[in-house]
Protein backbone atom coordinates (compact mmCIF):
# COMPACT_ATOMS: atom_id res chain seq x y z
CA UNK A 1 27.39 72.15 47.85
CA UNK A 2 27.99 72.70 44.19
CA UNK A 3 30.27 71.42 41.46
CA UNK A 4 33.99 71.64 41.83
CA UNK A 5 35.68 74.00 38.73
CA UNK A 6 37.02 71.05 37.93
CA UNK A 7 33.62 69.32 37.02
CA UNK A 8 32.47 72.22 35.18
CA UNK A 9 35.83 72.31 32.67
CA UNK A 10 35.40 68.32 32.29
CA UNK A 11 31.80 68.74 31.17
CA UNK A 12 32.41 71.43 28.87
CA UNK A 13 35.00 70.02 27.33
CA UNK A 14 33.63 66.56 27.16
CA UNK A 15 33.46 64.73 23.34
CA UNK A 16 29.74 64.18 22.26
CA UNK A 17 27.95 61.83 20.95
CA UNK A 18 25.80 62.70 18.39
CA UNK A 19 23.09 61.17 16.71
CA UNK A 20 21.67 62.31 13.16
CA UNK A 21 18.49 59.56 11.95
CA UNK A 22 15.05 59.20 10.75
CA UNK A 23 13.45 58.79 7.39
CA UNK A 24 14.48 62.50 6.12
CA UNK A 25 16.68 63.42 3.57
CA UNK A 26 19.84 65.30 5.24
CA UNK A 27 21.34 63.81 8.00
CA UNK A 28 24.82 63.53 6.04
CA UNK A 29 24.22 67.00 4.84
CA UNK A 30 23.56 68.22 8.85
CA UNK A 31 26.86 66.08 9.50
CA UNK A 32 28.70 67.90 7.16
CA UNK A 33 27.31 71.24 8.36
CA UNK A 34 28.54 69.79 12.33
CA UNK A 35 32.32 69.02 10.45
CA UNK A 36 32.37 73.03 9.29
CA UNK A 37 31.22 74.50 11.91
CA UNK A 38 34.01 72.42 14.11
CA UNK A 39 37.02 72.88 11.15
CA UNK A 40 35.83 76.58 11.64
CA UNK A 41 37.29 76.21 15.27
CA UNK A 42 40.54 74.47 14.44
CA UNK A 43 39.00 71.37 14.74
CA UNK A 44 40.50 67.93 12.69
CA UNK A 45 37.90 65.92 11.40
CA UNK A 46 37.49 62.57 9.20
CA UNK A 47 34.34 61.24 7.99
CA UNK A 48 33.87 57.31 7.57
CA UNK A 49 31.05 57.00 4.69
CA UNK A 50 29.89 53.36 5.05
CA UNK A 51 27.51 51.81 2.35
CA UNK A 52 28.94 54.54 -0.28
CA UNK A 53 31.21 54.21 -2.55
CA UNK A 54 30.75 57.36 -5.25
CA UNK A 55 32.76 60.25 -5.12
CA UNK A 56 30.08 62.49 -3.55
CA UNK A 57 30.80 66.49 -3.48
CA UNK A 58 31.83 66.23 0.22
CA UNK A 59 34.66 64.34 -0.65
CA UNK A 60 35.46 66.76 -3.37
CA UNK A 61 34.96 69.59 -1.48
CA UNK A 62 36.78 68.11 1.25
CA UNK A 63 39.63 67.13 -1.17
CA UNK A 64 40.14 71.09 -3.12
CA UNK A 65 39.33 73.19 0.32
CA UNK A 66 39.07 71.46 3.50
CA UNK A 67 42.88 70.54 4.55
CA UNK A 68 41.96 69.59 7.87
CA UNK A 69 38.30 67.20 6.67
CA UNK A 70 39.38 63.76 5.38
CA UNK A 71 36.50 61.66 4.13
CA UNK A 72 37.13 57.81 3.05
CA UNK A 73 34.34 55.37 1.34
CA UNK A 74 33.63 51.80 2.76
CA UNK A 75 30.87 50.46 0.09
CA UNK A 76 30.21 50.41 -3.16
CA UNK A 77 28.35 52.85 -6.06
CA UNK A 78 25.35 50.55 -5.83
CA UNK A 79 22.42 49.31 -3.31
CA UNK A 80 22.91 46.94 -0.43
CA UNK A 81 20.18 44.45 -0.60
CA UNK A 82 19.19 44.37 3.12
CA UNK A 83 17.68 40.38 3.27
CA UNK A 84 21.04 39.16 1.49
CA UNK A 85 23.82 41.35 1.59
CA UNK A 86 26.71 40.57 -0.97
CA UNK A 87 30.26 39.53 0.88
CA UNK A 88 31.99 42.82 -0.13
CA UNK A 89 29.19 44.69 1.33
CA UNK A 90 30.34 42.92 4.53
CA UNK A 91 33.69 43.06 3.98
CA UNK A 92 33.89 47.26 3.19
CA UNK A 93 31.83 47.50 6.50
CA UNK A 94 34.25 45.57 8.27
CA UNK A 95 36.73 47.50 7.19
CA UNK A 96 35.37 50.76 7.74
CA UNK A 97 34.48 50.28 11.33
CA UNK A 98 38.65 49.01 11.46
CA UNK A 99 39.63 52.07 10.10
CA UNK A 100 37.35 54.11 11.95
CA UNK A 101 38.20 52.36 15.72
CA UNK A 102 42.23 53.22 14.40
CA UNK A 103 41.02 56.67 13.90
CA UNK A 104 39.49 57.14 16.76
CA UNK A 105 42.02 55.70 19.25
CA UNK A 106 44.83 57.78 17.20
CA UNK A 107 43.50 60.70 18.82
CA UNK A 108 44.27 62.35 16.61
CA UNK A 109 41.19 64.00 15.50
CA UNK A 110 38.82 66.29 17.45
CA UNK A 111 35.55 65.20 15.21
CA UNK A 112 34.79 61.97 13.60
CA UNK A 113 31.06 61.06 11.88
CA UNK A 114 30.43 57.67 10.83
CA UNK A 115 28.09 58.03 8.57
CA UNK A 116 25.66 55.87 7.37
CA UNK A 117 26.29 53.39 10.61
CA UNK A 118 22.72 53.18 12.14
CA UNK A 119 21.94 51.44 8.88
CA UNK A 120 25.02 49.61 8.47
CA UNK A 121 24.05 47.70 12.29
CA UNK A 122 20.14 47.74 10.75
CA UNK A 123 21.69 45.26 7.98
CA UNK A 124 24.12 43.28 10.14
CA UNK A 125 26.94 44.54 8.39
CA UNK A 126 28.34 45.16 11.88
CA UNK A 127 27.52 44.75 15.23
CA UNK A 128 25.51 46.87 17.41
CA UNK A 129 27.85 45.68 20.24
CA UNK A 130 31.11 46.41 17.95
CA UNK A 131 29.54 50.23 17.57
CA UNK A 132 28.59 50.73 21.21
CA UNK A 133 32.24 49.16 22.38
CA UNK A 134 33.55 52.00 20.05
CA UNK A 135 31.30 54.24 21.77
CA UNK A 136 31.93 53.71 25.24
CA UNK A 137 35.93 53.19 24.61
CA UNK A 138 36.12 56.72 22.23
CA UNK A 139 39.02 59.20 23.74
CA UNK A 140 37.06 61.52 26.65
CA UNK A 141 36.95 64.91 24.21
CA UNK A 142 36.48 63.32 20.98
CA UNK A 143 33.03 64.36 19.53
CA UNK A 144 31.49 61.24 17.65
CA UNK A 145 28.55 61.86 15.35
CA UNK A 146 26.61 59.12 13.75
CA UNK A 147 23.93 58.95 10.75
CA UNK A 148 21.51 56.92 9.05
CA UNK A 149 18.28 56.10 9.23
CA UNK A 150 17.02 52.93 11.98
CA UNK A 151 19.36 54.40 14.96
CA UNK A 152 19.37 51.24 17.66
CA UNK A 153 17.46 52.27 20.96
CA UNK A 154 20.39 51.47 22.60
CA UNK A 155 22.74 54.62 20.98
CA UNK A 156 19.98 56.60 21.21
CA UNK A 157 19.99 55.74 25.02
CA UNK A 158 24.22 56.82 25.37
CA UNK A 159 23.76 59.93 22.72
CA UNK A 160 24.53 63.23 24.51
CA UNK A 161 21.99 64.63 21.79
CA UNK A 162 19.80 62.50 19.03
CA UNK A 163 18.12 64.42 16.29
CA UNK A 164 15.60 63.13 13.72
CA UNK A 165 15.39 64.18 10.19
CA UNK A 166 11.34 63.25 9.41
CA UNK A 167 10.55 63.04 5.62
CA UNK A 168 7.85 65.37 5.27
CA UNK A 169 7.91 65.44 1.13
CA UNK A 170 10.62 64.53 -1.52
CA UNK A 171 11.00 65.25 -4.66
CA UNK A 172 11.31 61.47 -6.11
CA UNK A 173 7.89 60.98 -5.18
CA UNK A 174 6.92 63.14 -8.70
CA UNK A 175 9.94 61.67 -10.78
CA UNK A 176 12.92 63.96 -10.29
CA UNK A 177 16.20 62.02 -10.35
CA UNK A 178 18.56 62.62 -8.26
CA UNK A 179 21.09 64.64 -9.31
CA UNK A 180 24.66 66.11 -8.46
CA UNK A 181 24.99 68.75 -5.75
CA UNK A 182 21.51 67.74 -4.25
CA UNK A 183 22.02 63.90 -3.34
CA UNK A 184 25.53 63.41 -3.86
């Protein structure tokens, strides 16, 4: 006939996946956006930051004003060469998915991005089965947003909602730097 009350409560307060890729600059950015809009509602959230290891303004901000937003770094302040990854490139990875299946089976948090992880599994840093296990296995209301450029067909397929960012034009194409407050 209809669905139960009970349905309806489940599916409203059912965790999402999220999905934040393409060839655009700002999927972090949108991320972080997602984290204060849910920290605005009493939500806990952590951030994983794979491939980065600079202290970007979201950790700073994140450090001075935002109690309840922890952000950690799994990479280093430099490139990862796609074709022939350096060990520690493999190793932080490793890591950060460890730290980032503990936080999300704590339950302890009602948000948790993993940024940069569609290109981490591009590179072979990780697996794409090691991310999907995470997926399917995540606590029912924990929302789970992921970034980076080269999302696998196959999160796109479990996403509850996949957005792409599409590089339309960027300002390094006529020689500005990048530069503090805009890219990190």
């Amino acid at each position: 006939m209809g669905e139960k009350v009970e349905e309806i409560v489940a599916k409203h307060e059912k965790g999402l996946v999220m999905v934040l890729t393409g060839n655009g600059k700002g999927k972090t950015t949108s991320a972080l956006g997602q984290a204060i809009r849910a920290i605005g509602h009493g939500f806990k959230v952590s951030m994983i930051q794979f491939m980065k290891g600079r202290k970007y303004g979201e950790i700073i901000a994140a450090e001075q004003y935002l109690p309840d937003f922890k952000v950690e770094n799994y990479g280093l302040d430099s490139f990862v060469m796609k074709d022939n990854p350096a060990p520690v490139d493999i190793e932080l990875a490793q890591k950060g998915l460890e730290r980032a299946r503990e936080l999300i089976m704590s339950e302890g948090y009602d948000m948790i991005i993993l940024d940069e992880i569609n290109v981490v599994i591009d590179f072979k840093l990780i697996s794409l089965e090691e991310v999907l296990e995470i997926i399917k296995n995540k606590p029912p209301k924990l929302n789970l947003v992921l970034t980076g450029r080269y999302a696998p067909a196959e999160i796109i397929e479990i996403a509850d909602m996949v957005s792409e960012v599409k590089e339309i034009k960027h300002h390094y194409a006529a020689g500005i730097k990048d530069r503090a407050g805009i890219e990190f």
